[in-house]
Protein backbone atom coordinates (compact mmCIF):
# COMPACT_ATOMS: atom_id res chain seq x y z
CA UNK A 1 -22.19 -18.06 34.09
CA UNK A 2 -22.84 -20.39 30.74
CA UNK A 3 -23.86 -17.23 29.48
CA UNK A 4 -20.28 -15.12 30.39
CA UNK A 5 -18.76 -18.12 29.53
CA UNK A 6 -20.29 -18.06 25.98
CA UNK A 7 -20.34 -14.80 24.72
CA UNK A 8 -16.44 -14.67 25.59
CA UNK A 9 -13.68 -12.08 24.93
CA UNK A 10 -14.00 -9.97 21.06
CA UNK A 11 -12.38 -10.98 18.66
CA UNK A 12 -9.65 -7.96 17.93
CA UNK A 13 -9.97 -6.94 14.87
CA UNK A 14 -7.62 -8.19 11.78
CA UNK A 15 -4.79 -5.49 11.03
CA UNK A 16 -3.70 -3.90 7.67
CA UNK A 17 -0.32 -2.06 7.48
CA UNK A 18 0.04 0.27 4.85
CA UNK A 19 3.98 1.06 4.01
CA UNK A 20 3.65 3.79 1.57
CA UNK A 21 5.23 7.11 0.85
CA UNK A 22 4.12 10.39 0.45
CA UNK A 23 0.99 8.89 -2.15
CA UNK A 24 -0.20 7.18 0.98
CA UNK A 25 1.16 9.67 3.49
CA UNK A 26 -1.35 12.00 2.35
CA UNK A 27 1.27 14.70 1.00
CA UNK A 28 -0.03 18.28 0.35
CA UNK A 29 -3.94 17.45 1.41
CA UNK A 30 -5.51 17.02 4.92
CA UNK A 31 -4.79 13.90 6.05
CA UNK A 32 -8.49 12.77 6.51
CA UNK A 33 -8.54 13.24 2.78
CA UNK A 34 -5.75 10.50 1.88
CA UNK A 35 -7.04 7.59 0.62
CA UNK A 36 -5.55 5.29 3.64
CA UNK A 37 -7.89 7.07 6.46
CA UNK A 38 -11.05 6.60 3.74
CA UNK A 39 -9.74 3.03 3.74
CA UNK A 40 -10.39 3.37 7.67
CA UNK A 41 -13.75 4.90 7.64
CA UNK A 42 -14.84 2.34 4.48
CA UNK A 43 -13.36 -0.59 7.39
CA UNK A 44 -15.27 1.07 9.94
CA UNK A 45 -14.47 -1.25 13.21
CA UNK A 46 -14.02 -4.37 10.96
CA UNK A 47 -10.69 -3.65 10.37
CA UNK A 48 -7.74 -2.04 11.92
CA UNK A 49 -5.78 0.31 9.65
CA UNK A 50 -1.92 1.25 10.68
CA UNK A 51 -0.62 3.90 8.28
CA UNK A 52 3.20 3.73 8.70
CA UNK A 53 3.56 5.83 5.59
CA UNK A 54 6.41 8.75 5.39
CA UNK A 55 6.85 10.99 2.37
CA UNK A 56 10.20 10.41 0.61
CA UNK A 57 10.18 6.95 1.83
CA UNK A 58 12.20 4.42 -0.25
CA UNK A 59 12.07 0.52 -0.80
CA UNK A 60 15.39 1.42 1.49
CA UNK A 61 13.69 2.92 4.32
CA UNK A 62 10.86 0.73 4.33
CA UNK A 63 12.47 -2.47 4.14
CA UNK A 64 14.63 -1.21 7.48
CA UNK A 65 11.88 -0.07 9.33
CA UNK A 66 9.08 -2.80 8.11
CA UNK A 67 11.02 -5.51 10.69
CA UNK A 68 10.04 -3.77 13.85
CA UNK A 69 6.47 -2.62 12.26
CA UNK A 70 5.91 -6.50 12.13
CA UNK A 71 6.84 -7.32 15.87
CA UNK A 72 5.03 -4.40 17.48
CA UNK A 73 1.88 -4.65 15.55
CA UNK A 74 1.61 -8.13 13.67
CA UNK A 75 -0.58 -7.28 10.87
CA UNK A 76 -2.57 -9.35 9.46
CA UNK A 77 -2.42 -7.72 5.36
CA UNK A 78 0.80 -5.36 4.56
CA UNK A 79 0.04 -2.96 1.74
CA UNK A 80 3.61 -2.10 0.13
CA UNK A 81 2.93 1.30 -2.19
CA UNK A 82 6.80 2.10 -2.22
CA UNK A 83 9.49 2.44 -5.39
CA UNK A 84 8.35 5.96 -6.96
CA UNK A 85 10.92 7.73 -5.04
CA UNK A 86 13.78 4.98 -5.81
CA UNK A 87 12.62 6.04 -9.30
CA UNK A 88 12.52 9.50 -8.94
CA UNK A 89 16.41 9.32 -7.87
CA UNK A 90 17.12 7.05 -10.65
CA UNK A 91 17.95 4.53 -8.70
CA UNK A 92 18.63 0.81 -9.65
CA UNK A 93 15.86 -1.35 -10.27
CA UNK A 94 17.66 -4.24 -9.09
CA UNK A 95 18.45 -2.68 -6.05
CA UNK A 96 14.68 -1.62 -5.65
CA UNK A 97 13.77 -5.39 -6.47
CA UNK A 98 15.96 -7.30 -3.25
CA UNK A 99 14.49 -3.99 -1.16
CA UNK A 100 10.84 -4.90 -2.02
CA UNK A 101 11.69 -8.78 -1.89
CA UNK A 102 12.96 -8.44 1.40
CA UNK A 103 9.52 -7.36 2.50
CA UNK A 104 8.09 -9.09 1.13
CA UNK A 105 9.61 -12.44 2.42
CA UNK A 106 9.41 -10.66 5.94
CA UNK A 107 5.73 -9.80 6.02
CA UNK A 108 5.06 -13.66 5.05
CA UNK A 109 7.43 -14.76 7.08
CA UNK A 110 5.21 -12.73 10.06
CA UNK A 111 2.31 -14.84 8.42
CA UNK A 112 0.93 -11.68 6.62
CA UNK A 113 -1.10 -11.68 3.40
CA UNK A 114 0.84 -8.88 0.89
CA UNK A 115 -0.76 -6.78 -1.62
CA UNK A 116 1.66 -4.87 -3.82
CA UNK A 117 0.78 -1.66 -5.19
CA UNK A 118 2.94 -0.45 -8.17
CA UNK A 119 3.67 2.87 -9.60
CA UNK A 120 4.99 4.10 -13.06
CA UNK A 121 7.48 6.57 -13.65
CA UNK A 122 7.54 9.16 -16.27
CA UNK A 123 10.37 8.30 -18.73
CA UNK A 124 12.50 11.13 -17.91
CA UNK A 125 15.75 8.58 -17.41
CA UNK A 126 14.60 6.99 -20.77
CA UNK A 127 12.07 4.25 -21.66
CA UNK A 128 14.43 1.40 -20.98
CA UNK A 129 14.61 2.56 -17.37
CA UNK A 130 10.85 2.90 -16.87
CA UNK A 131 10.30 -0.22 -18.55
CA UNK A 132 12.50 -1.70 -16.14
CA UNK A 133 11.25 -0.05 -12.92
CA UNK A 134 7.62 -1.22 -13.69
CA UNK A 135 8.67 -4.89 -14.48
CA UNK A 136 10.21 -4.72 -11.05
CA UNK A 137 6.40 -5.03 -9.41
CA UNK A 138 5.45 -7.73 -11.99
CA UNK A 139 8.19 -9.87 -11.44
CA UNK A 140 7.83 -9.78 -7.69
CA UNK A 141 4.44 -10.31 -7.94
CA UNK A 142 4.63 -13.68 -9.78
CA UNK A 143 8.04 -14.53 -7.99
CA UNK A 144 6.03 -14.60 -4.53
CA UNK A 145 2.44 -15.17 -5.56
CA UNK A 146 1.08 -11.99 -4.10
CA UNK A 147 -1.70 -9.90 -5.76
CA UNK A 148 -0.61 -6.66 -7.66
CA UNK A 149 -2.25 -3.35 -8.43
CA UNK A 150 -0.03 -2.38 -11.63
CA UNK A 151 -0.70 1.41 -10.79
CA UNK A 152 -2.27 3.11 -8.15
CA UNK A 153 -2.87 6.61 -9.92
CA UNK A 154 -4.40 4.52 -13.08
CA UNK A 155 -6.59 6.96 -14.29
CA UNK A 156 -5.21 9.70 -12.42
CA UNK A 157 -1.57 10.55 -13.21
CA UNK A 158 -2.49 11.87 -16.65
CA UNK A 159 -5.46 14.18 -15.52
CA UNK A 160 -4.40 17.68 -13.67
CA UNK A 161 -7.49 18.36 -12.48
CA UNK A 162 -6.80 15.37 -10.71
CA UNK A 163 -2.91 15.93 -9.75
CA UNK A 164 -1.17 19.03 -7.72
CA UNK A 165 0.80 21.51 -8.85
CA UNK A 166 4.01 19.59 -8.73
CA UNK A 167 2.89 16.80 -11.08
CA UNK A 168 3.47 13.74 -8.90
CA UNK A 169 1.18 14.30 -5.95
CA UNK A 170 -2.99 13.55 -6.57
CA UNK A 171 -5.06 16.01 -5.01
CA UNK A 172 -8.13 15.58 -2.28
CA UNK A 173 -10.55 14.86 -4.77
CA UNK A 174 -8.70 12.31 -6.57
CA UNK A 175 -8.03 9.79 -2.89
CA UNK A 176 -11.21 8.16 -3.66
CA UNK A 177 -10.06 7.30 -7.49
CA UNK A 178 -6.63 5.84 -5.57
CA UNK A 179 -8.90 3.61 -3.19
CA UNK A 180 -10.81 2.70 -6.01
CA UNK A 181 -8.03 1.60 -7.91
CA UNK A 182 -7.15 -0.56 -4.59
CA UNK A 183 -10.09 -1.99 -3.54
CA UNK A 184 -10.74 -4.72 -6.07
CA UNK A 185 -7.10 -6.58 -5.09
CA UNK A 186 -7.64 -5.56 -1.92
CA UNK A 187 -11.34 -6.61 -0.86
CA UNK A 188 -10.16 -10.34 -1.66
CA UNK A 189 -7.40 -10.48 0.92
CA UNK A 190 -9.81 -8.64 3.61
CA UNK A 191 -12.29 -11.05 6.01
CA UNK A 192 -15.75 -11.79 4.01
CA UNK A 193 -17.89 -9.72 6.83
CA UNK A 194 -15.39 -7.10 6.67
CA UNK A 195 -15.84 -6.34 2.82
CA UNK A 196 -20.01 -6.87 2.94
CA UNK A 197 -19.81 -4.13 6.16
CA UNK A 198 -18.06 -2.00 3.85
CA UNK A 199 -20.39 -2.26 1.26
């Protein structure tokens, strides 16, 4: 009975929610290739990783769906990887900015750690618009105190052997370069035994 008594219920498992778009959603690759499900496997059973990731997501979308993501599954770490299509519509940074604040203020709220995961955008609407859009993640980061990847495709974007046809999407064998690129801002939000499992 002591016995019962002391080995108890398990724990459940901490939860991460990724709210991504098509980058994390795995776009034109198998999805067991994205770099969100080789988050998973690197996590094993440490960790439980929800991929609520859509492609063509924007800070929009996510910031009107991330409310009931919270209630149902109360995560434990939200990864935000959203703003490259807000960017790719030239939309307003400012408006991108309250989208991405407002999730950021929600997930805490929900008493969830944040990691913010920024992308760049080529200067196609000129450099005083991509200057902006990229200042949007720094700002945000300081403004809340939550840690920042500046770019997940650092090291990727500018290869094509590493990107698809279409310029904007990395391909199957560049996922591990994007977890890569993750893990270091990542591994210090994630429990101790979860990150020495992993490794």
């Amino acid at each position: 009975m002591l016995l019962a008594a002391w080995a108890g219920p398990a724990m459940a498992a901490p939860k991460l929610l990724v709210m991504g778009d098509s980058l994390s959603a795995a776009y034109g690759i198998e999805r067991e290739s994205g770099w969100v499900q080789l988050l998973d496997e690197r996590l094993a059973d440490e960790v439980e990783v929800i991929n609520a990731s859509i492609s063509g997501e924007t800070t929009s979308g996510g910031a009107t769906r991330l409310p009931e993501l919270l209630r149902q599954q109360r995560p434990d770490i939200v990864l935000l990887e959203l703003g490259g299509n807000d960017g790719l519509r030239g939309l307003p940074p400012q408006q991108m900015r309250a989208n991405l604040a407002d999730m950021i203020e929600a997930s805490q709220q929900a008493g969830a750690k944040v990691l913010l995961l920024g992308i760049r955008i080529p200067p196609n609407y000129g450099q005083a618009y991509a200057d902006a859009f990229s200042r949007v993640y720094r700002t945000l980061a300081e403004r809340y105190d939550v840690p920042l990847v500046p770019f997940i495709l650092e090291g990727i974007a500018l290869d094509d052997s590493l990107m698809q046809d279409d310029g904007i999407h990395p391909t199957a064998e560049a996922q591990p370069q994007v977890l890569d690129n993750v893990w270091p801002a990542l591994e210090k939000l994630l429990p101790k035994r979860a990150v020495a499992e992993a490794r």
